[in-house]
N, C-alpha and C. Protein backbone atom coordinates (compact mmCIF):
# COMPACT_ATOMS: atom_id res chain seq x y z
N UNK A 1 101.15 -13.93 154.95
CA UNK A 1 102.25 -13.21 154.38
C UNK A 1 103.52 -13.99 154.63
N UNK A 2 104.31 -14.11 153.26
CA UNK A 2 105.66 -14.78 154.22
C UNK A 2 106.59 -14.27 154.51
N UNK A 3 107.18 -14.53 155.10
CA UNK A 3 107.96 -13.96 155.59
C UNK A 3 109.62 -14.14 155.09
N UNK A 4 110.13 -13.01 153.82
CA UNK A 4 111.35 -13.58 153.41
C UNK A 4 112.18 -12.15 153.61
N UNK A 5 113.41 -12.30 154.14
CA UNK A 5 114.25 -11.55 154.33
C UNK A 5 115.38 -11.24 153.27
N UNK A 6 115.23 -12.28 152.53
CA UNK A 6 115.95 -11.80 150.77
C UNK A 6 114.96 -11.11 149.84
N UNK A 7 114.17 -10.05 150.54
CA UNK A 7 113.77 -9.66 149.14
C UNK A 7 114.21 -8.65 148.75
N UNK A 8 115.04 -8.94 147.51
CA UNK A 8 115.56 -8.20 146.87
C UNK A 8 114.68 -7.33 145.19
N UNK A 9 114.04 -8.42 144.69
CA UNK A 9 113.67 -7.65 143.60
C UNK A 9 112.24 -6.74 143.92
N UNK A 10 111.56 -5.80 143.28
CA UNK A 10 111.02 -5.32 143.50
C UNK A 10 109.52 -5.55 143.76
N UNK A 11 108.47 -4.93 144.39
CA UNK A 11 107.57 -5.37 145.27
C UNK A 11 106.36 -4.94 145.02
N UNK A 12 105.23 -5.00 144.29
CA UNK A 12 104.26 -3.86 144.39
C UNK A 12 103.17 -3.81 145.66
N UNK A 13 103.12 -2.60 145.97
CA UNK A 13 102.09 -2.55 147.23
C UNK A 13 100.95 -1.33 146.82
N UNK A 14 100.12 -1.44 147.52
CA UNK A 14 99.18 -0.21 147.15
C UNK A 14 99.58 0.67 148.43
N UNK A 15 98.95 1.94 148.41
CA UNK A 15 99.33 3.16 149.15
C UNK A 15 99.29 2.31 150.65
N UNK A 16 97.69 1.87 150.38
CA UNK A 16 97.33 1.26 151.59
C UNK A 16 98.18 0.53 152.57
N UNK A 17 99.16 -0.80 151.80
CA UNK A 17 99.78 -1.50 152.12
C UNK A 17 101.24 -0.88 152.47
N UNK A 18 101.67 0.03 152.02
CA UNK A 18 102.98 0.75 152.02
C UNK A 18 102.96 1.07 153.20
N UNK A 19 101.94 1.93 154.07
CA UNK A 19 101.44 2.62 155.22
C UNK A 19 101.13 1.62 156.17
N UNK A 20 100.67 1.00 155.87
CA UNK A 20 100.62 -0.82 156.64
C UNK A 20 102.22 -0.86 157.61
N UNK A 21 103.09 -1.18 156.45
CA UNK A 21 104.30 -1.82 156.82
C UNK A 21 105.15 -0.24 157.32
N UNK A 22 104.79 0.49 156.63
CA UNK A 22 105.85 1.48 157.33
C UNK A 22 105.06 1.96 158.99
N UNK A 23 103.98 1.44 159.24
CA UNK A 23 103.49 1.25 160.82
C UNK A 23 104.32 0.15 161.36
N UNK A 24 104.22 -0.72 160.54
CA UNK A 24 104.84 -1.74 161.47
C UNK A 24 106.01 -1.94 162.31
N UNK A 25 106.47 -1.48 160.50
CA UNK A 25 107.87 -0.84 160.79
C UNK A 25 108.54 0.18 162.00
N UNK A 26 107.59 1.15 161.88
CA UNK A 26 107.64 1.95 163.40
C UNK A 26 107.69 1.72 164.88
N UNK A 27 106.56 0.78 164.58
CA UNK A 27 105.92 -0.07 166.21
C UNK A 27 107.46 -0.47 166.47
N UNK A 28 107.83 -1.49 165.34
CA UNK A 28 109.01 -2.56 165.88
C UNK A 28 110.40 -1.55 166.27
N UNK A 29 110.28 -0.22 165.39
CA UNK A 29 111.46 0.58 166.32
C UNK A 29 111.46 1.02 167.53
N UNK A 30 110.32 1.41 167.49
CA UNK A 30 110.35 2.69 168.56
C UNK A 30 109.61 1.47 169.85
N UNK A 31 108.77 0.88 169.80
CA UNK A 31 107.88 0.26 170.89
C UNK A 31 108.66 -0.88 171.44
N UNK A 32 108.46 -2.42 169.97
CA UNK A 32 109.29 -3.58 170.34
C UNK A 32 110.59 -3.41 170.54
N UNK A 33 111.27 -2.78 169.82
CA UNK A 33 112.76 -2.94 170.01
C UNK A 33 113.39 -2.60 171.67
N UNK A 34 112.99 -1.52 172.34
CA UNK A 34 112.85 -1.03 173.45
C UNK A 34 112.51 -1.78 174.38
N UNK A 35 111.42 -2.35 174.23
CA UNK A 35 110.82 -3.26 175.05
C UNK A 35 111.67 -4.80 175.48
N UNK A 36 112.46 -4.85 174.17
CA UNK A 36 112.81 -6.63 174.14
C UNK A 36 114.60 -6.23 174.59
N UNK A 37 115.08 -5.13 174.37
CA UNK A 37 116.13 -4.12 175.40
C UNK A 37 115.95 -4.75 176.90
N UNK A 38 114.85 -3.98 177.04
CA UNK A 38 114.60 -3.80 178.58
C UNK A 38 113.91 -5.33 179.29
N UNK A 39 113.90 -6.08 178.27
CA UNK A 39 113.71 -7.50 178.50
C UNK A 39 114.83 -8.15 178.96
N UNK A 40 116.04 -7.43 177.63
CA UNK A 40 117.29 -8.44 177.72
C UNK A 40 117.88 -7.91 179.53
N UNK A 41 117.98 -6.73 179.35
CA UNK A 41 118.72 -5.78 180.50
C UNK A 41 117.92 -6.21 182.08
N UNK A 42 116.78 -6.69 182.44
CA UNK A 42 116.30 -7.29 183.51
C UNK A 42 116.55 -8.83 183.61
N UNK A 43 116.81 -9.65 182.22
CA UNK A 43 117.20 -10.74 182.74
C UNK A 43 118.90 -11.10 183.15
N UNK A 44 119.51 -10.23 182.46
CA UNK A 44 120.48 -10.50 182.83
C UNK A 44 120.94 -9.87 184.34
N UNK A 45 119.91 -9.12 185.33
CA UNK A 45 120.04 -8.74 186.29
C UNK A 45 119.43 -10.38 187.39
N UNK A 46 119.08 -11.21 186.40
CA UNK A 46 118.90 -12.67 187.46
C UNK A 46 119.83 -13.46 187.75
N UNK A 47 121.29 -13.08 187.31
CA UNK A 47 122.53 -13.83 187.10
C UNK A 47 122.90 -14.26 185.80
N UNK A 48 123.64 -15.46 186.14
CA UNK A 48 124.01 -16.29 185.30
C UNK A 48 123.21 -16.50 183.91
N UNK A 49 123.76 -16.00 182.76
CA UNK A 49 122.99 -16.27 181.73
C UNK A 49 122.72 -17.46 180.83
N UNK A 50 123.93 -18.20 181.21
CA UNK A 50 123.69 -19.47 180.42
C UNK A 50 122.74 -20.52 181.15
N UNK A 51 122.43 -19.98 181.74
CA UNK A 51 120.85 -21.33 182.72
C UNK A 51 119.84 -20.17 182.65
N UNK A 52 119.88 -19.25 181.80
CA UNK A 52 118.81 -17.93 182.02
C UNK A 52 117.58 -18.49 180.89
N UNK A 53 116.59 -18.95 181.44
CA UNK A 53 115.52 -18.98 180.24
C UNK A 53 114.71 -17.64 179.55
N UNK A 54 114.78 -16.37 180.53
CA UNK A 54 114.47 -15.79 180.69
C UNK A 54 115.00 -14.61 179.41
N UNK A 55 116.48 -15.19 179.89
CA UNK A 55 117.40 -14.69 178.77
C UNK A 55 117.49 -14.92 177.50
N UNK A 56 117.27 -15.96 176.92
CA UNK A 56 117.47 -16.49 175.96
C UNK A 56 116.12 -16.27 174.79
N UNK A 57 114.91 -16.26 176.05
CA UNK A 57 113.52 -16.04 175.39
C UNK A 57 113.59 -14.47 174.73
N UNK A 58 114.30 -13.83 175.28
CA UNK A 58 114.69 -12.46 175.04
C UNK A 58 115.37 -12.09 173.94
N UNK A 59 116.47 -12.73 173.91
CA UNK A 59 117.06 -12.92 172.47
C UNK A 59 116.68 -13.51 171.41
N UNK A 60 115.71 -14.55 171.46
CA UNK A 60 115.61 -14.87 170.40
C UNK A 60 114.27 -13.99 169.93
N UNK A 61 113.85 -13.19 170.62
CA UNK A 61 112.75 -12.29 170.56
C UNK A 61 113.36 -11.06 169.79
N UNK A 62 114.38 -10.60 170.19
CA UNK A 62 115.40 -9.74 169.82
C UNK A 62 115.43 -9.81 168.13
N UNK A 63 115.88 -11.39 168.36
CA UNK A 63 116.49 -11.64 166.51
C UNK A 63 115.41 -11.62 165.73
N UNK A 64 114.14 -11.83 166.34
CA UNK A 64 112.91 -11.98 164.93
C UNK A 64 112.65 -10.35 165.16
N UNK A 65 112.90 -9.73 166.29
CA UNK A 65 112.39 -8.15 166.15
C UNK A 65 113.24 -7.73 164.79
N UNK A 66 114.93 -7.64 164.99
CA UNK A 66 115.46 -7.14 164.25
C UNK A 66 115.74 -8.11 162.71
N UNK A 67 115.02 -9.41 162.65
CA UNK A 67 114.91 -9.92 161.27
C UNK A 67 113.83 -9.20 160.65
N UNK A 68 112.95 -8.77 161.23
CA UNK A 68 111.59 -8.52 160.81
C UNK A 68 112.01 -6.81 160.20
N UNK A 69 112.37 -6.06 161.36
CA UNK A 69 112.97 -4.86 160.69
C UNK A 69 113.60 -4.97 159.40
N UNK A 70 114.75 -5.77 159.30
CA UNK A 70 115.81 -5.47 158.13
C UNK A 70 114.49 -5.67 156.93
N UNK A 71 113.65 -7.18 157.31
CA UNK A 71 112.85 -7.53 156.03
C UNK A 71 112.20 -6.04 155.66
N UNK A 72 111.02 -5.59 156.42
CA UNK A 72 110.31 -4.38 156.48
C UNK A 72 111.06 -3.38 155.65
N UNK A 73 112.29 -2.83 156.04
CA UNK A 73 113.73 -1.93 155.67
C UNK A 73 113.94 -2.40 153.76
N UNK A 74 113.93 -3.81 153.28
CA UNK A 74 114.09 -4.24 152.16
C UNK A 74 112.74 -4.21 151.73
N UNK A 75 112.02 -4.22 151.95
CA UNK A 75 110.80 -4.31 151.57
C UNK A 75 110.25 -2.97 150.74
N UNK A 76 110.15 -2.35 152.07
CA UNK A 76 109.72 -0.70 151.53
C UNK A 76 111.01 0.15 150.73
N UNK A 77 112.19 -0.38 150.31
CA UNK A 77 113.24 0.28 149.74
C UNK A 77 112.82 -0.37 148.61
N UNK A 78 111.98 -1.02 148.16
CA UNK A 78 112.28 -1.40 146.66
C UNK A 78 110.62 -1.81 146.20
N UNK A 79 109.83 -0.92 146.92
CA UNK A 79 108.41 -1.16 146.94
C UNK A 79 108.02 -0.58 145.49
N UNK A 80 107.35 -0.70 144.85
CA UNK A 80 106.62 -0.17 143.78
C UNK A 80 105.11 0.41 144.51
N UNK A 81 104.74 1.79 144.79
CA UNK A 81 103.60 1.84 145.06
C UNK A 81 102.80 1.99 143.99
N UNK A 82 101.58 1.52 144.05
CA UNK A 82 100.61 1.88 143.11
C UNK A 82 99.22 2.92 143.55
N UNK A 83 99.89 3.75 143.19
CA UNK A 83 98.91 4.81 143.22
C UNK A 83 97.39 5.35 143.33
N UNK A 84 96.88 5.52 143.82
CA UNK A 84 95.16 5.55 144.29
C UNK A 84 94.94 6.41 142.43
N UNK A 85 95.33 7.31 141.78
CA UNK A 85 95.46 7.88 141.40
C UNK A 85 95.51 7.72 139.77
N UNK A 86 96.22 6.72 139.77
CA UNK A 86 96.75 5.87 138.61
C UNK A 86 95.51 4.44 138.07
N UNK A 87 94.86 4.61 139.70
CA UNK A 87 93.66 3.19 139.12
C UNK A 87 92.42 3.76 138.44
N UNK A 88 92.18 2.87 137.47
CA UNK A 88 91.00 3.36 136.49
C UNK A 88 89.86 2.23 136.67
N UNK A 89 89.06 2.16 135.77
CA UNK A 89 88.03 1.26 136.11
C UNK A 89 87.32 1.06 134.77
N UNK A 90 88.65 0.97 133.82
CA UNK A 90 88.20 0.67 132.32
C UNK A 90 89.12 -0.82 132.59
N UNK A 91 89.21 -1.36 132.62
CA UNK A 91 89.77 -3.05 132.66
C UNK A 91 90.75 -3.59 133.86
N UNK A 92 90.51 -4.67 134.41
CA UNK A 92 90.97 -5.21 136.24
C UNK A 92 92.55 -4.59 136.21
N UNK A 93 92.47 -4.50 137.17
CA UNK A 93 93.72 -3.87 137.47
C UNK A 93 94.03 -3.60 139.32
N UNK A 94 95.23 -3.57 139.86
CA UNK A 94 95.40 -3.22 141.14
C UNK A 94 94.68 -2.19 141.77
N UNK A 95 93.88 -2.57 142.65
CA UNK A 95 93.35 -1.38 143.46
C UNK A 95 91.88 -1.21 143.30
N UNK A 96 91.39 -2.39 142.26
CA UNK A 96 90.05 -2.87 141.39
C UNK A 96 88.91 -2.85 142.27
N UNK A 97 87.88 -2.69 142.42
CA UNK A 97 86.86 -4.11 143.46
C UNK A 97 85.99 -4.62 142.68
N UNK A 98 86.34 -5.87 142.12
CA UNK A 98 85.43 -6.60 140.94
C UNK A 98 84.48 -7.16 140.92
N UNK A 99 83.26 -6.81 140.49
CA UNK A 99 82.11 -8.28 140.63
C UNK A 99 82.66 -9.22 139.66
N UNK A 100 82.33 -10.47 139.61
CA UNK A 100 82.19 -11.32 138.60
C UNK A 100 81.14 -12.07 138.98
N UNK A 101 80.74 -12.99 137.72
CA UNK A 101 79.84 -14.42 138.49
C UNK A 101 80.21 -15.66 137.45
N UNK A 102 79.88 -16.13 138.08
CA UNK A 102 80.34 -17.72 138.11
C UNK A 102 79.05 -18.27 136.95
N UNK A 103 79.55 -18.64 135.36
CA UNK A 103 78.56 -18.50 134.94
C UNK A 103 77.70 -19.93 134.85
N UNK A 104 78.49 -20.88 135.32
CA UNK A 104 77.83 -22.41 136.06
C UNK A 104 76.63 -22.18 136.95
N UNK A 105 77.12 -21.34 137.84
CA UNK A 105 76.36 -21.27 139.42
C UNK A 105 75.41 -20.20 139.65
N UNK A 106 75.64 -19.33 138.54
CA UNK A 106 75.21 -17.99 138.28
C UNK A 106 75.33 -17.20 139.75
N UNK A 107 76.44 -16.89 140.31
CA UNK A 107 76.49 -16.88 141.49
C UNK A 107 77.64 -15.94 141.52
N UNK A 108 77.49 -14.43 142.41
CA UNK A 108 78.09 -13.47 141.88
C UNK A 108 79.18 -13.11 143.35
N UNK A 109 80.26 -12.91 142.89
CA UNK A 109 81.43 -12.71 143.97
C UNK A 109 82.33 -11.07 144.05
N UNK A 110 82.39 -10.62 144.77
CA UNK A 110 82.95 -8.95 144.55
C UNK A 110 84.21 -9.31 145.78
N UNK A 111 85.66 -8.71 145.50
CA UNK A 111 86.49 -8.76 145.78
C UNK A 111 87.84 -7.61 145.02
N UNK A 112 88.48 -6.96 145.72
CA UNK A 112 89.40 -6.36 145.28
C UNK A 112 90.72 -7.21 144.65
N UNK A 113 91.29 -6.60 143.84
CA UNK A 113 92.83 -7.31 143.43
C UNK A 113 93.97 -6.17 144.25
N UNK A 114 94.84 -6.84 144.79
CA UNK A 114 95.73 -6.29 145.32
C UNK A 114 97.37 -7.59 145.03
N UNK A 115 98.43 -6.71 145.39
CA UNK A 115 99.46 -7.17 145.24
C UNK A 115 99.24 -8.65 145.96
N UNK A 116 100.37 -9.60 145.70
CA UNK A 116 100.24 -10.82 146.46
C UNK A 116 100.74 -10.79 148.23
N UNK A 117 101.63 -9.61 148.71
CA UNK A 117 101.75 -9.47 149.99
C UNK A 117 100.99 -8.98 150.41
N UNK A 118 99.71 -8.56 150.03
CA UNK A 118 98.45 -7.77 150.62
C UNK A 118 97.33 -9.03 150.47
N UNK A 119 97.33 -9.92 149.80
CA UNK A 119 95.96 -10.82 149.39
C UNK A 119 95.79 -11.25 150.84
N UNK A 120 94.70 -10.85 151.01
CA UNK A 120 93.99 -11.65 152.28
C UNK A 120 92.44 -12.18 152.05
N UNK A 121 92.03 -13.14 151.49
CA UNK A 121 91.01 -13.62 150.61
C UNK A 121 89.34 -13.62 151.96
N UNK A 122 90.11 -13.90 153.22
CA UNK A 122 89.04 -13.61 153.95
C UNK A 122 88.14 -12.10 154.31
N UNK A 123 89.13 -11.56 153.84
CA UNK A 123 88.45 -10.14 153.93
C UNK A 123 88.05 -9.10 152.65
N UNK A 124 88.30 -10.70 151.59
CA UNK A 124 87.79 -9.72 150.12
C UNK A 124 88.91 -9.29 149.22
N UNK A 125 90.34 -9.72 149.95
CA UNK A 125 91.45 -9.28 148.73
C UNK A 125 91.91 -10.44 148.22
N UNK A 126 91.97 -10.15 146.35
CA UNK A 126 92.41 -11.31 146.36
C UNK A 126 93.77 -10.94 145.42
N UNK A 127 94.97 -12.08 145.02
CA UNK A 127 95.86 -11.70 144.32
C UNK A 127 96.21 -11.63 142.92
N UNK A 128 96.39 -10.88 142.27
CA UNK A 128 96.70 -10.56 141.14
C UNK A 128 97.65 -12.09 140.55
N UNK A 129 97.93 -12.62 141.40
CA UNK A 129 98.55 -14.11 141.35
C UNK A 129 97.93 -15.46 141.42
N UNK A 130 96.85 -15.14 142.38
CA UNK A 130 96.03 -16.39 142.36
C UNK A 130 95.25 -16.87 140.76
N UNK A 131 94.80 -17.91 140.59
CA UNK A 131 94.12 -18.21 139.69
C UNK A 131 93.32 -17.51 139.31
N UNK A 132 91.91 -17.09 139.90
CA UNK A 132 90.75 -15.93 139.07
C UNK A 132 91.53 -14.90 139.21
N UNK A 133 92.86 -14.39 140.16
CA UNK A 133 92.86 -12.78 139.51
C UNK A 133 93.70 -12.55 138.65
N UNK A 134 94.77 -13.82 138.17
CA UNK A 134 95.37 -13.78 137.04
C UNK A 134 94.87 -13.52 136.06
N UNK A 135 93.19 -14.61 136.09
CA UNK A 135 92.91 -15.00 134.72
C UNK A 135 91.91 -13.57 134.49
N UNK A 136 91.64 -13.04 135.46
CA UNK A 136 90.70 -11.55 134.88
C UNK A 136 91.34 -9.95 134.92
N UNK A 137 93.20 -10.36 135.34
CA UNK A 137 93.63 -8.93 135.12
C UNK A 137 93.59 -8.37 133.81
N UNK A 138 93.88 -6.80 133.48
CA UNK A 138 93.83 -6.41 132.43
C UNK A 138 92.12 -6.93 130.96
N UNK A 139 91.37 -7.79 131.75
CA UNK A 139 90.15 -7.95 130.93
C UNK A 139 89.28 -6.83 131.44
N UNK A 140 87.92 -6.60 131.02
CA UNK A 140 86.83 -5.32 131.10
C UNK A 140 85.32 -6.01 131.55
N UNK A 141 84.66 -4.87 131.87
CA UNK A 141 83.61 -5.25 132.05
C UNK A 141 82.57 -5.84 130.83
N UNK A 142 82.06 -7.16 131.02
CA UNK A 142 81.46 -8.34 130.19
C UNK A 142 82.25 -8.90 129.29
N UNK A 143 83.56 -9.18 129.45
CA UNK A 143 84.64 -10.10 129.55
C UNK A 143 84.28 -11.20 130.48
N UNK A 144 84.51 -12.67 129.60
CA UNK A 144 84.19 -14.11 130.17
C UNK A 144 85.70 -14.24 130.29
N UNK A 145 86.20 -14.94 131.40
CA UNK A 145 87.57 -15.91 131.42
C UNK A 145 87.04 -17.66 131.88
N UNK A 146 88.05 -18.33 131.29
CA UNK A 146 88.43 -19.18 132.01
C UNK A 146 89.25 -19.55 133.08
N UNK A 147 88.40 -19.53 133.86
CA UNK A 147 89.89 -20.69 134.95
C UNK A 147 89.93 -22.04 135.60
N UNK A 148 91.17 -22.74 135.32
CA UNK A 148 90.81 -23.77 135.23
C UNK A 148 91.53 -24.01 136.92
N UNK A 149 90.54 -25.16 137.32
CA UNK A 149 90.53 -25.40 139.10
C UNK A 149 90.72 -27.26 138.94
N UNK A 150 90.92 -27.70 139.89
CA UNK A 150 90.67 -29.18 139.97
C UNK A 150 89.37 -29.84 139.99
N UNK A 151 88.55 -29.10 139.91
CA UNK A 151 87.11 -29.51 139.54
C UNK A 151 87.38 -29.80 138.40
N UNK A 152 87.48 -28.82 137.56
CA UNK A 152 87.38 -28.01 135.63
C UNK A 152 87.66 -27.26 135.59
N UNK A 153 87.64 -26.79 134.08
CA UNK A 153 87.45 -24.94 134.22
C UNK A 153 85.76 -24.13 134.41
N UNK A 154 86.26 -23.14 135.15
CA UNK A 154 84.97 -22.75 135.44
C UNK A 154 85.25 -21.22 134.67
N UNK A 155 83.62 -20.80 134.05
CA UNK A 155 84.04 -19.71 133.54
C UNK A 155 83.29 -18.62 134.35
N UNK A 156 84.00 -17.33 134.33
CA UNK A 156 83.32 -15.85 134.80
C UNK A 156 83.35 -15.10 134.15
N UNK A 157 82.12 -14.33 134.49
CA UNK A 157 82.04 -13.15 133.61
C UNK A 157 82.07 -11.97 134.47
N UNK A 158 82.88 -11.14 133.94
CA UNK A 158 83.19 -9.70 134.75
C UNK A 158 81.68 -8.42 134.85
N UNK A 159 81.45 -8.27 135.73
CA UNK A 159 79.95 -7.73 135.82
C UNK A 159 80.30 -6.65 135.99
N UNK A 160 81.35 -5.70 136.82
CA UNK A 160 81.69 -4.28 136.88
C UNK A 160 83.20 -4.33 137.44
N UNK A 161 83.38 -2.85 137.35
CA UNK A 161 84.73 -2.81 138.12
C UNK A 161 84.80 -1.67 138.42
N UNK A 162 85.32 -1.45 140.11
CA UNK A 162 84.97 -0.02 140.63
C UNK A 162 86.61 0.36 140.90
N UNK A 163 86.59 1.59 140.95
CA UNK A 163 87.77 2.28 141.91
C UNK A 163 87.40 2.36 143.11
N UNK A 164 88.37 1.61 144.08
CA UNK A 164 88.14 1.42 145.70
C UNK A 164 88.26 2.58 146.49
C-alpha cells in the first residue's frame, strides 16, 4: 500500500477495506498516539534533549503516527464504498471472485478484484488496475480477453464469477 498523504481525489474501497482503515485509524488514536505521548514525556524526564536519542526516536515516531492519521482522516473522507449489496455476478466487477484460465496453459486461477489500495495478490486480491483485472472488468462469464505481458499476449477465458 502506499503510502500518500495528498490524497485528495476520491478512493474506492469495499465495506471490507473501509473497516480495515477505520481500525487502524482507531488503534493509531486511542492506543499509538498515547503510547508515543508517554514515550515523548519519559524521555524527556532523562534530561537534556538535544543528545536525547531516546527523544528524538520518539518524535519521529510521533510524526509518522500523526502523518499516518491525517492520511487515514483523507482517505476515509473521500472514500467511495462499494457496497456488498450493489455486487452482482452478471459481469467482473468489484467485490467479484473470478475463475479464469489461461487458455495457453489451460490452467485455471480464482482471485477476487478489489480496489487498488486493497490488492494484495498473495492472498488472492487482485486490482481492478493491474493488467488481467483491467483487461476482464465489466466482461461475463465465457468472455476471452487479451492481455498482453512481456512474454506476449496471453489469452483468458472467464469460467465464473461469484459474489464474495
Amino acid at each position: 500500500m502506499s503510502k500518500n498523504p495528498d490524497i485528495a481525489e476520491n478512493v474506492h474501497l469495499t465495506e471490507e477495506g473501509k473497516a480495515k482503515y477505520e481500525k487502524e485509524l482507531e488503534n493509531l488514536r486511542t492506543v499509538r498516539r498515547p503510547q508515543v505521548s508517554e514515550r515523548i514525556r519519559t524521555a524527556r524526564e532523562f534530561g537534556d534533549i538535544s543528545e536525547n536519542a531516546e527523544y528524538e526516536s520518539a518524535k519521529q515516531e510521533q510524526a509518522f503516527v500523526e502523518g499516518r492519521i491525517t492520511e487515514l482522516e483523507k482517505l476515509l473522507k473521500n472514500a467511495i464504498v462499494i457496497k456488498s449489496s450493489e455486487i452482482t455476478n452478471d459481469k467482473v466487477g468489484f467485490g467479484n471472485a473470478v475463475t479464469v484460465r489461461d487458455l495457453s496453459l489451460n490452467e485455471e486461477l480464482k482471485f477476487s478484484i478489489v480496489p487498488t489500495r486493497e490488492a494484495d495478490p498473495r492472498h488472492g486480491k487482485i486490482s481492478n488496475e493491474c493488467p488481467l483485472g483491467k483487461a476482464i472488468i465489466d466482461h461475463r462469464v465465457g468472455d476471452e480477453v487479451v492481455v498482453r505481458t512481456e512474454d506476449g499476449p496471453v489469452t483468458w477465458k472467464i469460467i465464473a464469477i461469484e459474489i464474495k
